[in-house]
C-alpha atoms as a PDB file:
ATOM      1  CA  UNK A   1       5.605   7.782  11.770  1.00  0.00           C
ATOM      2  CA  UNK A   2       2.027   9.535  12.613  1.00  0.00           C
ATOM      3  CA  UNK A   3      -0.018   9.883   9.695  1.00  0.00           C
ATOM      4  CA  UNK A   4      -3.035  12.531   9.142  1.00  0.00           C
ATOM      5  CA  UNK A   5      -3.424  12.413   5.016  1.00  0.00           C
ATOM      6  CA  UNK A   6      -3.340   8.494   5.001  1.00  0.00           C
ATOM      7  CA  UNK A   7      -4.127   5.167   7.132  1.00  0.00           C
ATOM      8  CA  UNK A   8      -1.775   2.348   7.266  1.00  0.00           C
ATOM      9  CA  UNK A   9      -2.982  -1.025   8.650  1.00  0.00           C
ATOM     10  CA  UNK A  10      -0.660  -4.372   8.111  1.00  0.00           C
ATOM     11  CA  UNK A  11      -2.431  -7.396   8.862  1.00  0.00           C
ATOM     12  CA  UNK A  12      -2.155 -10.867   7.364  1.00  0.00           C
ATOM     13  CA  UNK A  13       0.618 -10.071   5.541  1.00  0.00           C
ATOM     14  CA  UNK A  14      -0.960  -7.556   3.508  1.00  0.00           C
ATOM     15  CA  UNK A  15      -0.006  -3.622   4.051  1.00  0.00           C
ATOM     16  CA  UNK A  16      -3.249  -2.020   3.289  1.00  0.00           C
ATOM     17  CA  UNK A  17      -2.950   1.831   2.673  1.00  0.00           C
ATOM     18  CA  UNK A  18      -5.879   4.107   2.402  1.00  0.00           C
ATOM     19  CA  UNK A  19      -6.060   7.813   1.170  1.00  0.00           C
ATOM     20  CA  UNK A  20      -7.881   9.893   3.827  1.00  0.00           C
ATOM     21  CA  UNK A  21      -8.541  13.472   2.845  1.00  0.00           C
ATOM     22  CA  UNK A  22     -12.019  12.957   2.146  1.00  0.00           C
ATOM     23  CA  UNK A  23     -12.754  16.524   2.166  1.00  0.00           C
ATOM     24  CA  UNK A  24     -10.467  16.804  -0.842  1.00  0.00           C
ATOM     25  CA  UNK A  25     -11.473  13.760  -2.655  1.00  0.00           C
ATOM     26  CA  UNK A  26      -8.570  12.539  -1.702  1.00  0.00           C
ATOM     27  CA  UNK A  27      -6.372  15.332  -3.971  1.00  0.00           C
ATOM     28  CA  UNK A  28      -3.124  14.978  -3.951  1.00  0.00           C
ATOM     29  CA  UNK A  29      -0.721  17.555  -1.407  1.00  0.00           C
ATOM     30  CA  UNK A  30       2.568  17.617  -0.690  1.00  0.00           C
ATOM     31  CA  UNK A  31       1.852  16.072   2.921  1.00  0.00           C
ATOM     32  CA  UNK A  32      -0.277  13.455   1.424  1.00  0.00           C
ATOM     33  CA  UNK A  33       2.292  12.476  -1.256  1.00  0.00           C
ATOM     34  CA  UNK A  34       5.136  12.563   1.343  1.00  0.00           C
ATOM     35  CA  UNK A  35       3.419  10.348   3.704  1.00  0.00           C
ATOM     36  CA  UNK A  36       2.566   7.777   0.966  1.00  0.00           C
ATOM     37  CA  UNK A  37       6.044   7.743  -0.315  1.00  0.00           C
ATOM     38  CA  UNK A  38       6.912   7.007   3.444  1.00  0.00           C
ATOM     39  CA  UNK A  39       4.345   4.201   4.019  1.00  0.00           C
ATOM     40  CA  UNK A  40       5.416   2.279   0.771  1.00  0.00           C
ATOM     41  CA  UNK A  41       9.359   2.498   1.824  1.00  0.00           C
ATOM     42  CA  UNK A  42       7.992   1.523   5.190  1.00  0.00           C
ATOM     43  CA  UNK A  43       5.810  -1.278   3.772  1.00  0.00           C
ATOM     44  CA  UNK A  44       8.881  -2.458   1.265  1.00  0.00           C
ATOM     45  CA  UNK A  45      11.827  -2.866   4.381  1.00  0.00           C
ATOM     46  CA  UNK A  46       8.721  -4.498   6.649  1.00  0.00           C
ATOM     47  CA  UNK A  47       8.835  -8.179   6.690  1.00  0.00           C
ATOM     48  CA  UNK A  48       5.768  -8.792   7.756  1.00  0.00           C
ATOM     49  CA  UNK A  49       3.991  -7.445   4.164  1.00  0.00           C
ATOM     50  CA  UNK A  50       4.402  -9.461   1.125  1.00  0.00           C
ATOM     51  CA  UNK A  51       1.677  -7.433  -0.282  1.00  0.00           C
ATOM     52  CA  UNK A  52      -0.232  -3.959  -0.721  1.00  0.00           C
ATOM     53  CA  UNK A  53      -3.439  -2.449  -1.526  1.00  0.00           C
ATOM     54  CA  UNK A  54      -3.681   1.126  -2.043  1.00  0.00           C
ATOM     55  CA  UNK A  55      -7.035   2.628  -1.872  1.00  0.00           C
ATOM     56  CA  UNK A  56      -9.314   5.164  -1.342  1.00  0.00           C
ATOM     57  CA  UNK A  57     -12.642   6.022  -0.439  1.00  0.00           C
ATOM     58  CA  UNK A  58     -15.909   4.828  -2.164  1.00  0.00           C
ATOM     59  CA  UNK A  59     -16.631   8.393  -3.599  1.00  0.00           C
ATOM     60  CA  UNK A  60     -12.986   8.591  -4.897  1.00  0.00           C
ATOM     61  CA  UNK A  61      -9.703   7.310  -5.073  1.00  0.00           C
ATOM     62  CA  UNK A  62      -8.097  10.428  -5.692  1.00  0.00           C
ATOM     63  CA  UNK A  63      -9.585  13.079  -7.793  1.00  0.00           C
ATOM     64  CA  UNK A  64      -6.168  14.282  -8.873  1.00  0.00           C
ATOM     65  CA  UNK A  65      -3.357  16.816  -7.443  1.00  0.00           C
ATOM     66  CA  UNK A  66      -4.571  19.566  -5.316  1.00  0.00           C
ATOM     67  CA  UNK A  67      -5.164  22.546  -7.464  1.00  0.00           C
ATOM     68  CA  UNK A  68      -5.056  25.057  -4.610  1.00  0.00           C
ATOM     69  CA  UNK A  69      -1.711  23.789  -3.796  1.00  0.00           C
ATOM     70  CA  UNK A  70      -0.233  24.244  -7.479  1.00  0.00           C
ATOM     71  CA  UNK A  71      -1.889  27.451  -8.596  1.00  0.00           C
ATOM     72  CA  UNK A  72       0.387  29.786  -7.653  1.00  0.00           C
ATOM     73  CA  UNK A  73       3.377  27.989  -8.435  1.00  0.00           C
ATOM     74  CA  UNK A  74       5.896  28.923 -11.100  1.00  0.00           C
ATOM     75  CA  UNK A  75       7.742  26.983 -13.552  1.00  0.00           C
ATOM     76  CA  UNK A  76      10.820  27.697 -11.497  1.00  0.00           C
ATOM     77  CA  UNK A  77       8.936  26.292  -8.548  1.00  0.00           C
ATOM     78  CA  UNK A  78       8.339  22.850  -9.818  1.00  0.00           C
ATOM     79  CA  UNK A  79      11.151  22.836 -11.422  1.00  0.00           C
ATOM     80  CA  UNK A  80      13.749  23.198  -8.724  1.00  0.00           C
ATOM     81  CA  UNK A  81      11.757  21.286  -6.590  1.00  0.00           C
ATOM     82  CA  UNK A  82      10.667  18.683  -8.599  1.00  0.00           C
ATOM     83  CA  UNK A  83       6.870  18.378  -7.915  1.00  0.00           C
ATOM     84  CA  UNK A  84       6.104  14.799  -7.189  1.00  0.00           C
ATOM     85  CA  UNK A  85       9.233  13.381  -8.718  1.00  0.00           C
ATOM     86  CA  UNK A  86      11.073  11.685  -5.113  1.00  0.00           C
ATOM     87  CA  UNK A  87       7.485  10.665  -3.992  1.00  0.00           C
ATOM     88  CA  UNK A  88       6.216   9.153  -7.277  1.00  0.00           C
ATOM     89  CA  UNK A  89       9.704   7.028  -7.278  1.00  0.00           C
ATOM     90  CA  UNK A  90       9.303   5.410  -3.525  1.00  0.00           C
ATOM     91  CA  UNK A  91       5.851   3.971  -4.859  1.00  0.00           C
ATOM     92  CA  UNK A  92       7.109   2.717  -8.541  1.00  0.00           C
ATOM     93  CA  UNK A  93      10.428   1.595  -6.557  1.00  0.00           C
ATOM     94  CA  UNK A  94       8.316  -0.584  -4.217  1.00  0.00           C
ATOM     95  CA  UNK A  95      10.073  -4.101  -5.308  1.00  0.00           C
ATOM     96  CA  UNK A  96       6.907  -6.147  -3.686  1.00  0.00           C
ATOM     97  CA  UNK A  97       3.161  -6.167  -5.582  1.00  0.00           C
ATOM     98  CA  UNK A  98       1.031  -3.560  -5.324  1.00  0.00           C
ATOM     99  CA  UNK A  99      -2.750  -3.494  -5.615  1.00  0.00           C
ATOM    100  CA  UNK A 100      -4.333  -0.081  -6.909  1.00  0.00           C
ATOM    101  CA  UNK A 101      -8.641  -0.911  -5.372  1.00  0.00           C
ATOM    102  CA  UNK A 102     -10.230   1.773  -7.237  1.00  0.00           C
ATOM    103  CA  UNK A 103     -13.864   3.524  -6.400  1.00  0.00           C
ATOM    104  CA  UNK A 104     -15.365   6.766  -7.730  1.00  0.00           C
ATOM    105  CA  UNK A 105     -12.816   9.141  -9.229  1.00  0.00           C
ATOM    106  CA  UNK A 106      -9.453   8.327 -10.540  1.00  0.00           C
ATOM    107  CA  UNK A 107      -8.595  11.665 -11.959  1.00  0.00           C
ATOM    108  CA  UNK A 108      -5.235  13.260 -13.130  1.00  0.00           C
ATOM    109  CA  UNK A 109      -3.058  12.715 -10.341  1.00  0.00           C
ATOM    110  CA  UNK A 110      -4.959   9.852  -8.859  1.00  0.00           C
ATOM    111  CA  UNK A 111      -5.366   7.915 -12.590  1.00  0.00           C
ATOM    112  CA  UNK A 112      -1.482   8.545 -12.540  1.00  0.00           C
ATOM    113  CA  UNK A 113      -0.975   7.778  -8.777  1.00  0.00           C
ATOM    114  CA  UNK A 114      -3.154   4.018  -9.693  1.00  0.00           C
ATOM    115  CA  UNK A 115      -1.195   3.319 -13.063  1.00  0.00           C
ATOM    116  CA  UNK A 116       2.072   3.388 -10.664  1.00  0.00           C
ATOM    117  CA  UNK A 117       0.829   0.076  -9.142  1.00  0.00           C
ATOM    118  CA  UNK A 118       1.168  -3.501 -10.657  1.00  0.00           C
ATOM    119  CA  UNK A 119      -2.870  -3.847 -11.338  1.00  0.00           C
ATOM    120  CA  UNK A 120      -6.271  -2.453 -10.874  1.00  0.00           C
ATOM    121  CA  UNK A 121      -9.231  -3.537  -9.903  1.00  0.00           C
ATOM    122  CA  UNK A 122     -12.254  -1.237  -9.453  1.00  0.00           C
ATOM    123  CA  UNK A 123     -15.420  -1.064  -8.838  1.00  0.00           C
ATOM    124  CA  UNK A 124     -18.472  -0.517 -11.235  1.00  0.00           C
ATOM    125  CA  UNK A 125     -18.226   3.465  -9.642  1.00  0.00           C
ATOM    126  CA  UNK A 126     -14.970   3.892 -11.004  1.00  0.00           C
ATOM    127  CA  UNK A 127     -13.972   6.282 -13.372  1.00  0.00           C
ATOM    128  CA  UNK A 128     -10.665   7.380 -14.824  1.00  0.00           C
ATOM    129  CA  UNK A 129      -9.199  10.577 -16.963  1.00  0.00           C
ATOM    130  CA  UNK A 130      -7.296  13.063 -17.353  1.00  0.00           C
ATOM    131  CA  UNK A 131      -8.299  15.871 -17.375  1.00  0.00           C
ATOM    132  CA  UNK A 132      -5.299  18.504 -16.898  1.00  0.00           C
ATOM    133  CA  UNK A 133      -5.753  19.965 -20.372  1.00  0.00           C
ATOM    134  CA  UNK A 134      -8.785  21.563 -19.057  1.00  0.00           C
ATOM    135  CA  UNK A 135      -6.639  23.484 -16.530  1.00  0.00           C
ATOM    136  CA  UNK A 136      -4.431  24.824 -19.000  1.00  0.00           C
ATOM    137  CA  UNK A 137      -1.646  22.206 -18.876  1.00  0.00           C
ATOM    138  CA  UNK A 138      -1.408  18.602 -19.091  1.00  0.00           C
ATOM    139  CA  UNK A 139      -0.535  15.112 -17.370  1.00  0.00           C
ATOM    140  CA  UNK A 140       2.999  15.119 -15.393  1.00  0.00           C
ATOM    141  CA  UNK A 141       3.424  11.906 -13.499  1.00  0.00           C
ATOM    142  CA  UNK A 142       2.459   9.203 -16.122  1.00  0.00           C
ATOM    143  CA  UNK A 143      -0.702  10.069 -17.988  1.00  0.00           C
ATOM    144  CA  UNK A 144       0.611  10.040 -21.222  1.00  0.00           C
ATOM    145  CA  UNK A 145       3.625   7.637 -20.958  1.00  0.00           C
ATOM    146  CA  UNK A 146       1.720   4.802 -18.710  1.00  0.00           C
ATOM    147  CA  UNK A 147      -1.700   5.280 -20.143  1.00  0.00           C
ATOM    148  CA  UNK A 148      -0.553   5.205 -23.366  1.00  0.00           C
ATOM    149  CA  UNK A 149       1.861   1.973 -22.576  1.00  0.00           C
ATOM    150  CA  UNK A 150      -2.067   0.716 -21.087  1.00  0.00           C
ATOM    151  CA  UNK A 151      -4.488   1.430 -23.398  1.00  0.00           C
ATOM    152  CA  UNK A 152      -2.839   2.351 -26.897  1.00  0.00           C
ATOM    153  CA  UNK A 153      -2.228   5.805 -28.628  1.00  0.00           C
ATOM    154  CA  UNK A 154      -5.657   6.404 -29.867  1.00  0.00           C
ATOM    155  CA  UNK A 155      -7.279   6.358 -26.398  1.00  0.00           C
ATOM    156  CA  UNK A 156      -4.515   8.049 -24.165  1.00  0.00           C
ATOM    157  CA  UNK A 157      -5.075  10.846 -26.778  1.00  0.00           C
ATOM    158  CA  UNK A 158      -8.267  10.979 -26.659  1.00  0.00           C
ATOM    159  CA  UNK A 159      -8.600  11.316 -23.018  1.00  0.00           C
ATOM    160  CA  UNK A 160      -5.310  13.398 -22.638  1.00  0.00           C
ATOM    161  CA  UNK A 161      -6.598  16.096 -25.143  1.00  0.00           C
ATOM    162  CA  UNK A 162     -10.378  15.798 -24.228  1.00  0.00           C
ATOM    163  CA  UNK A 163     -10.435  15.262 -21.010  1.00  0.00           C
ATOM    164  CA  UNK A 164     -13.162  13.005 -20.686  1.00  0.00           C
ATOM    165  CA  UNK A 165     -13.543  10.143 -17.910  1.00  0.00           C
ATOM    166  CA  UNK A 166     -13.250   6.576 -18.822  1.00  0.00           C
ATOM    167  CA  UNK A 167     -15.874   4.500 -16.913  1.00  0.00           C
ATOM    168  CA  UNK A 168     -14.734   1.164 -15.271  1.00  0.00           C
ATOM    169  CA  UNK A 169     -16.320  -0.854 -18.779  1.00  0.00           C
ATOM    170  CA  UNK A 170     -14.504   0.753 -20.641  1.00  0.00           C
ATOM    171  CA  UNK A 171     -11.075   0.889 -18.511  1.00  0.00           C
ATOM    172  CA  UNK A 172     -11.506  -2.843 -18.943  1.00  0.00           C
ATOM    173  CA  UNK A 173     -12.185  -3.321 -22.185  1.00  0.00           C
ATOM    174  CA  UNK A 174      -8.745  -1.269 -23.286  1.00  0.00           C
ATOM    175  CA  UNK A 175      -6.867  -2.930 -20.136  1.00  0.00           C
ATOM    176  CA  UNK A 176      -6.062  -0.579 -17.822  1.00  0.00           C
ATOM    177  CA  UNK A 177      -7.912  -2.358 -15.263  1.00  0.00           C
ATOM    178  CA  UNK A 178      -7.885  -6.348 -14.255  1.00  0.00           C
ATOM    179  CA  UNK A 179     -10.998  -6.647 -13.256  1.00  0.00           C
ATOM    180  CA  UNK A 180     -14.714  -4.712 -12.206  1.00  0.00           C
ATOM    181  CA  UNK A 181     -16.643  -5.950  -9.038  1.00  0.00           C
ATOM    182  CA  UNK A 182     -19.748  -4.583  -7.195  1.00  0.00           C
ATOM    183  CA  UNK A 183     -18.803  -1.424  -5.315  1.00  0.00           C
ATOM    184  CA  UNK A 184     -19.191  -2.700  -2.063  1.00  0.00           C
ATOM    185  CA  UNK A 185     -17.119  -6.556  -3.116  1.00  0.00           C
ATOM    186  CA  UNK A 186     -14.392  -3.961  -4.039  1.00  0.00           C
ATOM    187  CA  UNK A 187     -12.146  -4.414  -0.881  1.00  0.00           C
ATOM    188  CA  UNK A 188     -13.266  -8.071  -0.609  1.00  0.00           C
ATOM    189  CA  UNK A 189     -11.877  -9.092  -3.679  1.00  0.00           C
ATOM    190  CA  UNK A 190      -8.790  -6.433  -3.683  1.00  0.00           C
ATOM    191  CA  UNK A 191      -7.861  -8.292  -0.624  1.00  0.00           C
ATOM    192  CA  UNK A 192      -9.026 -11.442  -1.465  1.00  0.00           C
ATOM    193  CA  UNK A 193      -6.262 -11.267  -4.359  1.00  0.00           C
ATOM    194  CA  UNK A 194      -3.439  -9.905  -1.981  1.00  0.00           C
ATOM    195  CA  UNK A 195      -4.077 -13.371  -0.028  1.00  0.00           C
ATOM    196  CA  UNK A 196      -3.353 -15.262  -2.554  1.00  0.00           C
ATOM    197  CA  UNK A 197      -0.148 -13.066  -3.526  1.00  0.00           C
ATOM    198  CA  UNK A 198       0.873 -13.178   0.399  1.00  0.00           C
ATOM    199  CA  UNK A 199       1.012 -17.062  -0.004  1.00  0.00           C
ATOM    200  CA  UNK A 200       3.720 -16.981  -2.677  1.00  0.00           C
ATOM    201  CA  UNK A 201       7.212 -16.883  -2.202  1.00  0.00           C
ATOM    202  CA  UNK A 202       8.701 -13.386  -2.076  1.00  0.00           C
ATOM    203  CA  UNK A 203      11.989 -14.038  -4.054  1.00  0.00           C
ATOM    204  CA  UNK A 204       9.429 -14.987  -6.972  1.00  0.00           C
ATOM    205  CA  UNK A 205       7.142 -12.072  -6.932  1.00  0.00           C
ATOM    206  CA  UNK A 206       9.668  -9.699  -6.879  1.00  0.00           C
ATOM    207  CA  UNK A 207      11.127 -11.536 -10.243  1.00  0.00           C
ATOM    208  CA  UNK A 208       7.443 -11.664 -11.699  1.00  0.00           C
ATOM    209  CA  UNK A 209       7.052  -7.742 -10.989  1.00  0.00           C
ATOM    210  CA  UNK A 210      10.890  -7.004 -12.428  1.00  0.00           C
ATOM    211  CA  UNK A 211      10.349  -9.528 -15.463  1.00  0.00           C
ATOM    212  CA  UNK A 212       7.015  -8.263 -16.736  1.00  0.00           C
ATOM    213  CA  UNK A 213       7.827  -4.142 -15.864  1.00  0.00           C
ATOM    214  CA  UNK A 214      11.356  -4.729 -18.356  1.00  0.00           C
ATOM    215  CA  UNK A 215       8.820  -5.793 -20.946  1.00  0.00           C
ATOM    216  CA  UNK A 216       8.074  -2.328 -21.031  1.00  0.00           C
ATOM    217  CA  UNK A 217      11.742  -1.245 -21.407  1.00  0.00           C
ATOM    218  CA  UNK A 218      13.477  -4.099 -23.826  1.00  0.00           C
ATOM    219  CA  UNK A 219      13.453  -5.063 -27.311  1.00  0.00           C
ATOM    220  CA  UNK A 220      11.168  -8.455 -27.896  1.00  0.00           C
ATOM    221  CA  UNK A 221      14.377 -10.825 -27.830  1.00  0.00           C
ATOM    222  CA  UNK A 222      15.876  -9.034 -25.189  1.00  0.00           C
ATOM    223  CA  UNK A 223      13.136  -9.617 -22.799  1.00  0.00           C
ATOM    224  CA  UNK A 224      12.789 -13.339 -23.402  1.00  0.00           C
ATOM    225  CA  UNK A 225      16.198 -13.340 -22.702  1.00  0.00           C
ATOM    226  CA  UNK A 226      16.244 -11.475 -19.804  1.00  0.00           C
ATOM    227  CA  UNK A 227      12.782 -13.543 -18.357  1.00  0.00           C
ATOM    228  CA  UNK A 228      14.365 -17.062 -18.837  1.00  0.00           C
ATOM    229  CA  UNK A 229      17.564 -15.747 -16.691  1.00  0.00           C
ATOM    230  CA  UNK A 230      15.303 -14.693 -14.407  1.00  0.00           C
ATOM    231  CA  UNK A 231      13.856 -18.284 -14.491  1.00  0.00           C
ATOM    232  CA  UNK A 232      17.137 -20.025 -14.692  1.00  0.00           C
ATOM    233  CA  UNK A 233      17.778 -17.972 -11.130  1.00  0.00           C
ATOM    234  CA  UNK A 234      15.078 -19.055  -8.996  1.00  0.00           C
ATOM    235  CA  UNK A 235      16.570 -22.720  -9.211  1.00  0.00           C
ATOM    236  CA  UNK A 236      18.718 -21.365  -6.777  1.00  0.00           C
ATOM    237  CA  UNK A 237      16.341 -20.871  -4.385  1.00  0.00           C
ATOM    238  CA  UNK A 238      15.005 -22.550  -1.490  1.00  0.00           C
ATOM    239  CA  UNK A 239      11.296 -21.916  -2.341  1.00  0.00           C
ATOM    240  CA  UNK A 240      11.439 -23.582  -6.069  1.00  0.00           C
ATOM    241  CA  UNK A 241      12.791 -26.770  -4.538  1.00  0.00           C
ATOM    242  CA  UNK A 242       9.763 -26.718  -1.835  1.00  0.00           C
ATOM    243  CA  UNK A 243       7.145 -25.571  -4.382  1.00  0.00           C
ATOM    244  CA  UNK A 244       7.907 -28.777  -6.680  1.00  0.00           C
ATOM    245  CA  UNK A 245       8.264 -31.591  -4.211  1.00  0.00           C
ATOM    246  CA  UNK A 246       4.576 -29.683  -2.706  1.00  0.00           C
ATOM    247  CA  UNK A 247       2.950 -30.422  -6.545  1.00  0.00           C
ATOM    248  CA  UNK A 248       4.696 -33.768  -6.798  1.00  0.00           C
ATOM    249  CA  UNK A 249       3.643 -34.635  -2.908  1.00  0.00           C
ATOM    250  CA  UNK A 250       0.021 -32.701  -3.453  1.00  0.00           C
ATOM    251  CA  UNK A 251       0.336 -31.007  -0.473  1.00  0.00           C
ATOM    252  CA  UNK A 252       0.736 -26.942   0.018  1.00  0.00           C
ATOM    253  CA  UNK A 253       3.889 -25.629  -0.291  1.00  0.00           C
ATOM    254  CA  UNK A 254       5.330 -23.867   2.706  1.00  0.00           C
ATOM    255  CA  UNK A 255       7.627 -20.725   1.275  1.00  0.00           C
ATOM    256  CA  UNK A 256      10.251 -19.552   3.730  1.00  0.00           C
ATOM    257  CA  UNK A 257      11.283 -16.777   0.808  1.00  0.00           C
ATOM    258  CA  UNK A 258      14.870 -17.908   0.795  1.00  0.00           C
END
């Protein structure tokens, strides 16, 4: 499929996706969100990625939905249609690890659009909010469910009912980012840690990313149980038998994901 709101590249095993309305600081369309939910299915059924990065530009990742697009919609609009509901899924149904490589703005839509990946790491640019309750209405595709889940109650209200941008310090400080690099290291090291994803077995990652997202959804003692099942299973695997005789012979493992 031809793109014009996005740019795909796959190379080294790494699907790196890039937001490219720069006009719009990168605000989220329909187009834009259709063609992203197409590139992650794409990027999930593609054997040659074991890993993505979603970005933007250096001015902005996304600076939240487009406005123009929404204003004149009713209730019964986005309703029936469900605004951003099928697209949102494909990228928090992506079963491989995704990399959110944050500059500039991360506002509304786009804080939302970055929380849907596994981690973040931004640059010292980066700032994130949102800011919806300035428009008259408030946060729809995770703002106060994964930001909250992030950073804690007091802060997700705060910024929810405020408004006011986070700065990449203090994103890190509550957690909703990994890690804060030098603006112009930002794709260096975003790709830098898909590498060293891309080395590891698939069947592995996958369980990492399903183990640690149920922590959200299960009781404590639920979740243990559920993670050492999840352990138990990859004995079954080709991969954990080469990844232990590669320690015990000191040599590096080669994963065939089976």
């Amino acid at each position: 499929m031809a793109y014009e709101t996005i740019i795909v590249e796959v190379e080294d095993h790494i699907a790196l996706v890039k937001l490219n309305r720069p006009d719009a600081m990168n605000a989220l369309n329909a187009q834009l969100m259709s063609e992203l939910a197409d590139a992650m299915k794409s990027a999930q059924t593609n054997d040659k990625v074991r890993c993505i990065v979603l970005t933007g530009n250096e001015k902005a990742f996304a600076a939240g939905a487009d406005i123009k697009m929404m204003s004149e919609k009713s209730y019964t609009d986005v309703f029936t249609e469900d605004l951003f509901g099928a697209e949102c899924a494909e990228v928090t149904n992506v079963r491989k690890p995704v990399i959110a490589a944050v500059s500039g703005y991360a506002l509304g839509g786009g804080c939302e659009l970055a929380m849907m990946c596994d981690f973040i790491i931004c640059s010292d640019t980066a700032k994130f909010g949102q800011p919806e309750v300035n428009l008259g209405v408030m946060a729809g595709i995770g703002g106060t469910q994964r930001l909250t889940r992030a950073i804690g109650k007091a802060k997700a209200m705060d910024m929810n009912l405020t408004g006011r941008f986070m700065d990449a310090e203090e994103a890190e400080r509550a957690g909703l980012v990994s890690r804060i690099v030098p603006a112009k290291k930002l794709m260096e090291e975003a790709m830098g840690a898909a590498g060293k994803i891309a080395e590891k077995g698939m069947v592995s990652l996958m369980a990492i990313k399903e183990a640690v997202n149920q922590s959200f959804e299960m009781p404590l003692d639920q979740g243990l149980l559920f993670e050492r099942r999840m352990f138990h299973s990859l004995f079954a695997t080709e991969d954990q038998k080469e990844g232990m005789s590669a320690f015990i012979d000191k040599r590096t493992p080669q994963f065939r994901d089976k």
